[in-house]
N, C-alpha and C. Protein backbone atom coordinates (compact mmCIF):
# COMPACT_ATOMS: atom_id res chain seq x y z
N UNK A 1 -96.48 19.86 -244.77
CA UNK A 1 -97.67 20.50 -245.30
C UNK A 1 -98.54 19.41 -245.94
N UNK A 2 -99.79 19.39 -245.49
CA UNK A 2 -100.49 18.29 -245.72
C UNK A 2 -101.00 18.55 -247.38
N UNK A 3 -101.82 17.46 -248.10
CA UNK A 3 -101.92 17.69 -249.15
C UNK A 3 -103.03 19.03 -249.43
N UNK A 4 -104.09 18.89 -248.61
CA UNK A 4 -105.42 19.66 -249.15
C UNK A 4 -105.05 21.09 -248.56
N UNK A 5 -104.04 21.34 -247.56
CA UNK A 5 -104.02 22.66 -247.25
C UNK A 5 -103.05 23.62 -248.57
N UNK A 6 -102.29 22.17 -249.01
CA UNK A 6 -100.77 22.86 -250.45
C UNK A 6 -101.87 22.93 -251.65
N UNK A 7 -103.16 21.86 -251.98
CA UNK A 7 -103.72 22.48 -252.84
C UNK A 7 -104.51 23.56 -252.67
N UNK A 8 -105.10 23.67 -251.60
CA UNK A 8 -105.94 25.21 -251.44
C UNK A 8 -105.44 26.25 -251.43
N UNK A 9 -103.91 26.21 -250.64
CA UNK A 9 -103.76 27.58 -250.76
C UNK A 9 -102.53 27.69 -252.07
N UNK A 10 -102.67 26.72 -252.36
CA UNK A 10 -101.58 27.28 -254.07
C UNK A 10 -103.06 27.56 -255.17
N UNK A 11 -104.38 27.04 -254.79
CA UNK A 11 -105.38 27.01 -255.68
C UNK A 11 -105.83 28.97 -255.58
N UNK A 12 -105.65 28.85 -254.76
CA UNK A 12 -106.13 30.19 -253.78
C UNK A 12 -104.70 31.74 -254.45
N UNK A 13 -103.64 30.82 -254.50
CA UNK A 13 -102.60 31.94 -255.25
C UNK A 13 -102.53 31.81 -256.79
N UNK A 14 -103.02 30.80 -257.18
CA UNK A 14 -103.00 30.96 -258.44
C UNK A 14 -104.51 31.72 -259.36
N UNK A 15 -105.62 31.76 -258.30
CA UNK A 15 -106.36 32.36 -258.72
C UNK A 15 -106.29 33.77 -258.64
N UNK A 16 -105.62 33.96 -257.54
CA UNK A 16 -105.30 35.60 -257.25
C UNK A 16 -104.44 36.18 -257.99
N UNK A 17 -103.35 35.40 -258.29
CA UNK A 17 -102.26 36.19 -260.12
C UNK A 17 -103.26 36.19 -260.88
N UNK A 18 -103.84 35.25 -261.84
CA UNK A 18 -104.72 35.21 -262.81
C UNK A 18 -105.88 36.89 -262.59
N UNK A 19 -106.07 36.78 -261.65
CA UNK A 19 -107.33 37.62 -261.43
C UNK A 19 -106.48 39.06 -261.40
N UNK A 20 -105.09 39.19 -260.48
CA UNK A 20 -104.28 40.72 -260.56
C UNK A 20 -104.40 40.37 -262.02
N UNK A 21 -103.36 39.95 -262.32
CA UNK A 21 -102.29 40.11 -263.42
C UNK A 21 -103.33 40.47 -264.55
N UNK A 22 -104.08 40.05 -264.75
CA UNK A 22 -105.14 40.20 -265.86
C UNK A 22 -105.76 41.71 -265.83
N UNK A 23 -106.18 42.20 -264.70
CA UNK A 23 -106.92 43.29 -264.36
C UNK A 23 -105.46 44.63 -264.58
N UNK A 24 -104.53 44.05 -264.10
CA UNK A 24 -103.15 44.92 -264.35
C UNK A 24 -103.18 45.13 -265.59
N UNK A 25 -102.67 44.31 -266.40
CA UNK A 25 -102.91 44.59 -267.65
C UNK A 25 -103.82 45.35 -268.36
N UNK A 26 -104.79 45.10 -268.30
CA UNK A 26 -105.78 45.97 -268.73
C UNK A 26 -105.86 47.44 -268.47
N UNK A 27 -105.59 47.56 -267.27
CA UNK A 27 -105.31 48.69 -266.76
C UNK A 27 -103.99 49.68 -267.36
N UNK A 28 -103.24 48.62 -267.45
CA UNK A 28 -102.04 49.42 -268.17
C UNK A 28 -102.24 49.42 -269.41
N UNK A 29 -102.91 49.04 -270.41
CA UNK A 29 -103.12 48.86 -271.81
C UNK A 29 -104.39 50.48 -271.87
N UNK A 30 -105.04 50.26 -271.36
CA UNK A 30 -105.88 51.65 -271.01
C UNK A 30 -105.13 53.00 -270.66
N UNK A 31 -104.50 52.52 -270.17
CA UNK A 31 -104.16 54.01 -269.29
C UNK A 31 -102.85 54.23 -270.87
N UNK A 32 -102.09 53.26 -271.11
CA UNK A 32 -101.60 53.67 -272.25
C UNK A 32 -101.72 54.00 -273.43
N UNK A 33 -103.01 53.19 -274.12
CA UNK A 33 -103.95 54.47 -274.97
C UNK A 33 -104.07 55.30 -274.56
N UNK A 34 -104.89 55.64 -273.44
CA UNK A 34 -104.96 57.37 -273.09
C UNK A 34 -103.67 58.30 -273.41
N UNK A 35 -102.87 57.45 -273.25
CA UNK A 35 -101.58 58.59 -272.81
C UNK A 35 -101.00 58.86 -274.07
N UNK A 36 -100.86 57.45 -274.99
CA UNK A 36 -100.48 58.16 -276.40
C UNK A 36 -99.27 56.89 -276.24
N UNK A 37 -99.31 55.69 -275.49
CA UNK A 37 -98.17 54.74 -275.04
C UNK A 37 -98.61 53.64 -275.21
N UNK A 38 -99.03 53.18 -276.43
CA UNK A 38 -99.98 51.59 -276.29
C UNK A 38 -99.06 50.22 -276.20
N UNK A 39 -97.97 50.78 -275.99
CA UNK A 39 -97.00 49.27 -275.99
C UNK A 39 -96.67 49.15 -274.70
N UNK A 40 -96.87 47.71 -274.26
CA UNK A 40 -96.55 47.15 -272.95
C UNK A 40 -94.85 46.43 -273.10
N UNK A 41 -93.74 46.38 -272.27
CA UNK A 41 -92.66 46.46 -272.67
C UNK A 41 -92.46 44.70 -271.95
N UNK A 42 -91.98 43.72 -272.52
CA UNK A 42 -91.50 42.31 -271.68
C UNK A 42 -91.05 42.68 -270.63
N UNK A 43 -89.87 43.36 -270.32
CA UNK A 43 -90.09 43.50 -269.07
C UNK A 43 -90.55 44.01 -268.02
N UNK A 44 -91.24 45.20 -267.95
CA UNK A 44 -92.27 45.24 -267.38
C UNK A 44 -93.48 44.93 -267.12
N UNK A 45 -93.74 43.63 -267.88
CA UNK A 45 -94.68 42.56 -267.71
C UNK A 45 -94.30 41.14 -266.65
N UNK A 46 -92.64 40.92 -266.87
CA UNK A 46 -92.51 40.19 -265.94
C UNK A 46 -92.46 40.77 -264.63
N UNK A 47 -91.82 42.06 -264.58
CA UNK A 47 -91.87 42.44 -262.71
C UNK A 47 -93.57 42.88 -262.31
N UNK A 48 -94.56 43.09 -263.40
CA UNK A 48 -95.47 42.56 -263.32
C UNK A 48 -96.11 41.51 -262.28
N UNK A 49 -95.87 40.62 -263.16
CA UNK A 49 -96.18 39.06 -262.81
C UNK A 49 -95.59 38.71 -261.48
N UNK A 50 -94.39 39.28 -261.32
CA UNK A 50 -93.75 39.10 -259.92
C UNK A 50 -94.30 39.27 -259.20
N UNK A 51 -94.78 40.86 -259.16
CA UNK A 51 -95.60 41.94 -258.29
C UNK A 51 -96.77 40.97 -257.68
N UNK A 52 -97.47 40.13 -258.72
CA UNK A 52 -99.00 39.81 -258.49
C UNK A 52 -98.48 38.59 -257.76
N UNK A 53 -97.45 37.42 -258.26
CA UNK A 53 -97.55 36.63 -257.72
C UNK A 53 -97.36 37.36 -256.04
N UNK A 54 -96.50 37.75 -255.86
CA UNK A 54 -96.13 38.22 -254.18
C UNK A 54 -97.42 38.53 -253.80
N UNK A 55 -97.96 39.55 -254.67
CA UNK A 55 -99.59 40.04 -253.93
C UNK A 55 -99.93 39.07 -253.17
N UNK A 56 -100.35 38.22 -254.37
CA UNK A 56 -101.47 36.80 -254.02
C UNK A 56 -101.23 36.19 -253.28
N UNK A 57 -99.36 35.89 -252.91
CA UNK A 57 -98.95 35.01 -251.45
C UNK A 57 -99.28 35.88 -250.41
N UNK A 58 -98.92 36.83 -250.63
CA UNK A 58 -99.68 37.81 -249.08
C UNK A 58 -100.95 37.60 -249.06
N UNK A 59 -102.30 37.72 -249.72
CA UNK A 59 -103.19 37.85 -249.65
C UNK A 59 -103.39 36.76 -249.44
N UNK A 60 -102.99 35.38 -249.73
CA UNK A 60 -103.38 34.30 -249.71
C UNK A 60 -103.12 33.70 -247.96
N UNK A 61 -101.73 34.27 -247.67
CA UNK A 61 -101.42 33.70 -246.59
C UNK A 61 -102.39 34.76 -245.03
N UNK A 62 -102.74 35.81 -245.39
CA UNK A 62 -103.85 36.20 -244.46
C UNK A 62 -105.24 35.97 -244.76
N UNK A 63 -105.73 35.75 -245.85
CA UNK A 63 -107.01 35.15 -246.28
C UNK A 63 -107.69 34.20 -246.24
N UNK A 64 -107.17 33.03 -246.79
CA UNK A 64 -107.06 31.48 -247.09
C UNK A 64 -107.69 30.58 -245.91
N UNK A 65 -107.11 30.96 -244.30
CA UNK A 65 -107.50 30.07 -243.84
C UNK A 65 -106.38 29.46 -243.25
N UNK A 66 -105.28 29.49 -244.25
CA UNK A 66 -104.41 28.56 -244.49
C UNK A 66 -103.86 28.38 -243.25
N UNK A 67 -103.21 29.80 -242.84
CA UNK A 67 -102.01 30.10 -241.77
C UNK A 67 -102.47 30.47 -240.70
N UNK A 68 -103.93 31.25 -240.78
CA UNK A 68 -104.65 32.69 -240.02
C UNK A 68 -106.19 31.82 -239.97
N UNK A 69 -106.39 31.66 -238.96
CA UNK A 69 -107.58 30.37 -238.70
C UNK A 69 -108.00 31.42 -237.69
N UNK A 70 -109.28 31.14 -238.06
CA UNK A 70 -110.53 31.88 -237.06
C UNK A 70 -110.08 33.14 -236.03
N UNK A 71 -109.72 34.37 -237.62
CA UNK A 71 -109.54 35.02 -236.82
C UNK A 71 -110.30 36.42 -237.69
N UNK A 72 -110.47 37.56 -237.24
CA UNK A 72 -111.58 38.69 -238.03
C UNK A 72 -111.14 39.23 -239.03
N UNK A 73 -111.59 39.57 -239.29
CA UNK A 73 -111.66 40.35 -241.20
C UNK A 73 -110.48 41.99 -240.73
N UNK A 74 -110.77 42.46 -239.59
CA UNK A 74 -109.94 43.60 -239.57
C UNK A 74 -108.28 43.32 -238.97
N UNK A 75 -108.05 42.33 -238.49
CA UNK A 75 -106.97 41.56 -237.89
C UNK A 75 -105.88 40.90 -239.39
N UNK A 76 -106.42 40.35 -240.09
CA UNK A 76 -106.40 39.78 -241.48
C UNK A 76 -105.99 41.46 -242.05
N UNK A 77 -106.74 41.79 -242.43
CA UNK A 77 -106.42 43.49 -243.73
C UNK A 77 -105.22 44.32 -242.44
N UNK A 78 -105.50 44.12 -241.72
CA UNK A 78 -104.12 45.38 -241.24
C UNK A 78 -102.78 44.30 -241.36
N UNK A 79 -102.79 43.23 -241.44
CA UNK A 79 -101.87 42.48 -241.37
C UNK A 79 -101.33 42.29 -242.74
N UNK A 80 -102.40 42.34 -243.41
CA UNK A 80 -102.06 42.14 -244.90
C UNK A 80 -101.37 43.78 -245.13
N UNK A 81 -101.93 44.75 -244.95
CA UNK A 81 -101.64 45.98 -245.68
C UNK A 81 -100.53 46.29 -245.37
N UNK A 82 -100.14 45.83 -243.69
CA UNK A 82 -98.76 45.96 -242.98
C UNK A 82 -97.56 45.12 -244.23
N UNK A 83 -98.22 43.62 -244.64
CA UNK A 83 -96.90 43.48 -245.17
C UNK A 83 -96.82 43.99 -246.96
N UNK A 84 -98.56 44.08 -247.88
CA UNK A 84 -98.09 44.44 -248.84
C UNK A 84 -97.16 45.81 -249.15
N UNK A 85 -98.13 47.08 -248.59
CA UNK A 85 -97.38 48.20 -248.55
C UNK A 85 -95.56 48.10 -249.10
N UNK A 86 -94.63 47.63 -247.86
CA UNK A 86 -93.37 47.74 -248.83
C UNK A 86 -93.14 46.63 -250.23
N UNK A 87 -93.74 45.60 -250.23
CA UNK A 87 -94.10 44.81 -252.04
C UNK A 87 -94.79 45.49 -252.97
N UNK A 88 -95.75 46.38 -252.52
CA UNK A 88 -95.84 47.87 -253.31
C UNK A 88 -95.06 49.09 -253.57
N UNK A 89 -95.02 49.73 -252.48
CA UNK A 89 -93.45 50.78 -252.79
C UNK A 89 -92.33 49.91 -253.33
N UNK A 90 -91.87 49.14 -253.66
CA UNK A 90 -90.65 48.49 -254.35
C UNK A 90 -91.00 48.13 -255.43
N UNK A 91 -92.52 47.81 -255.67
CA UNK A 91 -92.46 47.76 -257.22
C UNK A 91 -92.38 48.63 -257.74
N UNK A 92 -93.32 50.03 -257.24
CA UNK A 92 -93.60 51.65 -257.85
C UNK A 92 -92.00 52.33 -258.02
N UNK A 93 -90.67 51.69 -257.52
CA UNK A 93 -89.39 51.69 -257.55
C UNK A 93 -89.07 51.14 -258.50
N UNK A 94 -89.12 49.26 -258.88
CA UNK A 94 -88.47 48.64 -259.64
C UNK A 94 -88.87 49.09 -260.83
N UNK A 95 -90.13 49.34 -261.24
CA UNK A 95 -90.61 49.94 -262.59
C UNK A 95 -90.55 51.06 -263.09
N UNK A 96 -89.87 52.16 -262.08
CA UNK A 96 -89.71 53.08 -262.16
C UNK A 96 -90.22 54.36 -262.22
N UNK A 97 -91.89 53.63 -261.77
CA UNK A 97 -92.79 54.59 -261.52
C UNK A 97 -92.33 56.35 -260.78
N UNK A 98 -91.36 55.49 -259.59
CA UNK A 98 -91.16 56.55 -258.31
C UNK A 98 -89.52 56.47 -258.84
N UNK A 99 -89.68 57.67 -258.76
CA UNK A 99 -87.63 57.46 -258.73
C UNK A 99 -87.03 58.44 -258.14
N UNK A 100 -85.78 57.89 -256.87
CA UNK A 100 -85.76 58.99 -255.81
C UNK A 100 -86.38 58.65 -254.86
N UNK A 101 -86.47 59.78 -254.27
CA UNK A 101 -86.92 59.84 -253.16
C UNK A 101 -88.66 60.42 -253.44
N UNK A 102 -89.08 60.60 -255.20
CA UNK A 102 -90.38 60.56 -255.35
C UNK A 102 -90.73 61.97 -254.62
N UNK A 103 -91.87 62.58 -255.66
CA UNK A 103 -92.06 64.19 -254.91
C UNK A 103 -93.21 63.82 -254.48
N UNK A 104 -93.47 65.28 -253.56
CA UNK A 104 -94.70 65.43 -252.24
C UNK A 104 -95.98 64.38 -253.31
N UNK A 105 -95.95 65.28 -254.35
CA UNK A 105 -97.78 64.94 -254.95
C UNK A 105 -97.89 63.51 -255.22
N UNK A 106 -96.87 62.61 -255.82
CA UNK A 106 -96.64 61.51 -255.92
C UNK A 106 -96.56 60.60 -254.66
N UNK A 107 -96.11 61.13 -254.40
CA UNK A 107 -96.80 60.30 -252.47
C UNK A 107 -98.26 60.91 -252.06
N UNK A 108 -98.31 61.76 -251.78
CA UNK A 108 -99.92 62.35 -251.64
C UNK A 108 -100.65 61.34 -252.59
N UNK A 109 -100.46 61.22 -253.79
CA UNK A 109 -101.50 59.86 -254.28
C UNK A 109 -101.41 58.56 -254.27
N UNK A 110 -100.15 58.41 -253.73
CA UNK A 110 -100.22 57.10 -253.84
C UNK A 110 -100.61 56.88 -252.23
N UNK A 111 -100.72 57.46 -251.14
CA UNK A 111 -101.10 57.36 -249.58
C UNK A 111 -102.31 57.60 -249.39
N UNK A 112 -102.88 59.16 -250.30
CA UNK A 112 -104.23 58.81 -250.80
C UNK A 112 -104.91 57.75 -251.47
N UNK A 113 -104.25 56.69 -252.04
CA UNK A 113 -105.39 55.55 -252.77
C UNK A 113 -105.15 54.42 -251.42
N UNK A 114 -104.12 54.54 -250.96
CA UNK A 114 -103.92 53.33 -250.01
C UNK A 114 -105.00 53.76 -248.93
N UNK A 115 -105.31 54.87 -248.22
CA UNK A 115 -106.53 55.63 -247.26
C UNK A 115 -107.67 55.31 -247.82
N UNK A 116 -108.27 55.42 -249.12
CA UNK A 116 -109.12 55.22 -249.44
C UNK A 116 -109.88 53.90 -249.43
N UNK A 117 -109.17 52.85 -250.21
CA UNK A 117 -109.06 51.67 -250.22
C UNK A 117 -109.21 51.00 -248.74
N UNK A 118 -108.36 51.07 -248.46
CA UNK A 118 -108.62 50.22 -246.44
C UNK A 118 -109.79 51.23 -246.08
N UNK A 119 -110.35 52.16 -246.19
CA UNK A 119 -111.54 52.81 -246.13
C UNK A 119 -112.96 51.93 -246.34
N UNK A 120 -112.43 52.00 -247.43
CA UNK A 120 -113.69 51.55 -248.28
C UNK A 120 -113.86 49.78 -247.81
N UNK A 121 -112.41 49.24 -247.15
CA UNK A 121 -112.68 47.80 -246.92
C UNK A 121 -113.24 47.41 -245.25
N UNK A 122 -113.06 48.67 -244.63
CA UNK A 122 -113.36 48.79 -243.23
C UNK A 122 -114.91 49.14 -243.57
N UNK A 123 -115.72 50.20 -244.22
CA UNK A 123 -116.78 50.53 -244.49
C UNK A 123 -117.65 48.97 -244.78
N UNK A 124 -117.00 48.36 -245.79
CA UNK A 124 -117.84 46.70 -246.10
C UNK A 124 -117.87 46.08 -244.87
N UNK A 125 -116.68 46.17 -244.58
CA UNK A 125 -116.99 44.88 -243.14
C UNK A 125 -117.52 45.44 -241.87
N UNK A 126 -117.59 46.87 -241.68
CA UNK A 126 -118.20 47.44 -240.68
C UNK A 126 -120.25 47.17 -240.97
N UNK A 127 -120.35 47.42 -241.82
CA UNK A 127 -121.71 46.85 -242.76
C UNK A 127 -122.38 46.06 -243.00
N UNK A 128 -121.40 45.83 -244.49
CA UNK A 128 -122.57 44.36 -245.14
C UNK A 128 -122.07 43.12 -244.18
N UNK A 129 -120.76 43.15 -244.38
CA UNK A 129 -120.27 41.78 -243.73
C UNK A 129 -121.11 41.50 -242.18
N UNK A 130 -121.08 42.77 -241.65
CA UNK A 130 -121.47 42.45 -240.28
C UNK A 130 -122.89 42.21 -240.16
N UNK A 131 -123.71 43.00 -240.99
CA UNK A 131 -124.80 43.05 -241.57
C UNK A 131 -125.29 41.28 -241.59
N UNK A 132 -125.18 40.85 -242.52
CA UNK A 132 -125.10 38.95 -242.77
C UNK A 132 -124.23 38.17 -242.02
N UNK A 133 -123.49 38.90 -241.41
CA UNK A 133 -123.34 37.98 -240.06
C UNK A 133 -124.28 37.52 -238.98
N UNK A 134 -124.83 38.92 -239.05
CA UNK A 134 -126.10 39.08 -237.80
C UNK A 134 -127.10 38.34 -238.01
N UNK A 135 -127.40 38.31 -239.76
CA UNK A 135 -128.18 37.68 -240.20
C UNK A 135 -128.12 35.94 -240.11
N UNK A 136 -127.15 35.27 -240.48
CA UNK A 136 -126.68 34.07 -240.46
C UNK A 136 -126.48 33.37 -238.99
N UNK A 137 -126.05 34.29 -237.08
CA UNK A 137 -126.84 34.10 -236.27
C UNK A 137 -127.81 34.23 -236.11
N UNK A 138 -129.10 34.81 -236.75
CA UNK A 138 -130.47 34.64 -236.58
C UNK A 138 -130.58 33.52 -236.94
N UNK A 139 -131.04 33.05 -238.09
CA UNK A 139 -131.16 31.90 -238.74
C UNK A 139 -130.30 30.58 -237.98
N UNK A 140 -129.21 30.37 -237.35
CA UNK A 140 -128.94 29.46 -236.92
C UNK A 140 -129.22 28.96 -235.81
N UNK A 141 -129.41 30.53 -234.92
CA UNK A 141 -130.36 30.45 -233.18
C UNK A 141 -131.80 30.19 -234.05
N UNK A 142 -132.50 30.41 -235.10
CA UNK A 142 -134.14 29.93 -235.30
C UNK A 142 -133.74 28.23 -235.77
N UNK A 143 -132.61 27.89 -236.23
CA UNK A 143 -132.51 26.53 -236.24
C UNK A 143 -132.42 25.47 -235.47
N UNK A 144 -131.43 26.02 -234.15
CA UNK A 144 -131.01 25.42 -232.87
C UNK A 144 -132.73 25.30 -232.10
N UNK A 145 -133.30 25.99 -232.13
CA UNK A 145 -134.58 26.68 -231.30
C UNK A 145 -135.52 25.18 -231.73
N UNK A 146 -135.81 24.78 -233.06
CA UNK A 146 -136.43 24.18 -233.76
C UNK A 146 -136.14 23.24 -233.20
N UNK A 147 -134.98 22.28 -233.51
CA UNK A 147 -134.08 21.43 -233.25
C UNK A 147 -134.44 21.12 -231.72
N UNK A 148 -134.57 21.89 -230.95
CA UNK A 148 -134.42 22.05 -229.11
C UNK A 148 -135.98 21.19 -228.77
N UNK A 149 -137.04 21.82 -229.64
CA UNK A 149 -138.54 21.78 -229.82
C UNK A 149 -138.62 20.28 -230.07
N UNK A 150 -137.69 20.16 -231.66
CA UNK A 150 -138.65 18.36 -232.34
C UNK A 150 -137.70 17.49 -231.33
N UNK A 151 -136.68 17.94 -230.63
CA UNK A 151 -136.44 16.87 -229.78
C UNK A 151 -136.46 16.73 -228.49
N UNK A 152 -137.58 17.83 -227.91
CA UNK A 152 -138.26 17.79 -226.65
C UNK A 152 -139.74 16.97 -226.99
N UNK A 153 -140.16 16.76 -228.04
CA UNK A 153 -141.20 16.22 -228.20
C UNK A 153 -140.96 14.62 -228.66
């Protein structure tokens, strides 16, 4: 592993814990005021931290560049969702969120946020992304065009 690909994509996972793990927290510090539960417990801060680091290597290793070179945005997210999904159900296990075999409604939401979510990430890239794509070949065919011109003259 060459040097600049081990710093990018460890630069690339360490920004992605920082960025979960932080937003986790918060989230759980919220939702535990609400509930009447404001204490966060050590260890469920480290399987936490676990959770995010794994995230971030998944996300990192279909994102980055690193591994997955020139290839589309919907190829990348089904690949990713294919492998976070069970690093998700095993945490909603290890923490004890789900215990069992977990009832209907508790799956109904947690399959409902996962639908939504790849929804909402297919909706961006069906869109904006493609949207400024289209845009960014304009602009580069009005550059090439230019280019074709000052050096026919």
């Amino acid at each position: 592993m060459n040097k600049i690909f081990s710093k990018r994509f460890l630069g690339f996972i360490r920004d992605g814990v920082a960025y979960s793990f932080s937003w986790f927290v918060i989230l759980v510090l919220i939702i535990g005021l609400l509930s009447g539960q404001p204490d966060i417990g050590v260890d469920f801060l480290g399987k936490l931290l676990g959770f995010c680091v794994l995230a971030a290597i998944e996300f990192a290793a279909f994102f980055s560049d690193c591994f997955i070179a020139n290839k589309g945005f919907m190829l990348r997210l089904n690949g990713f969702v294919a492998l976070f999904l069970p690093t998700e159900i095993a945490f909603l296990y290890i923490t004890g969120i789900l215990t069992g075999a977990g009832t209907v409604p508790e799956w109904a939401i947690f399959v409902g946020i996962i639908i939504v979510l790849y929804l909402i990430c297919v909706i961006l890239d069906k869109t904006i992304l493609r949207k400024q794509g289209q845009e960014y070949t304009t602009q580069l065919d009005k550059y090439k065009e230019k280019r074709k011109d000052e050096s026919a003259n």
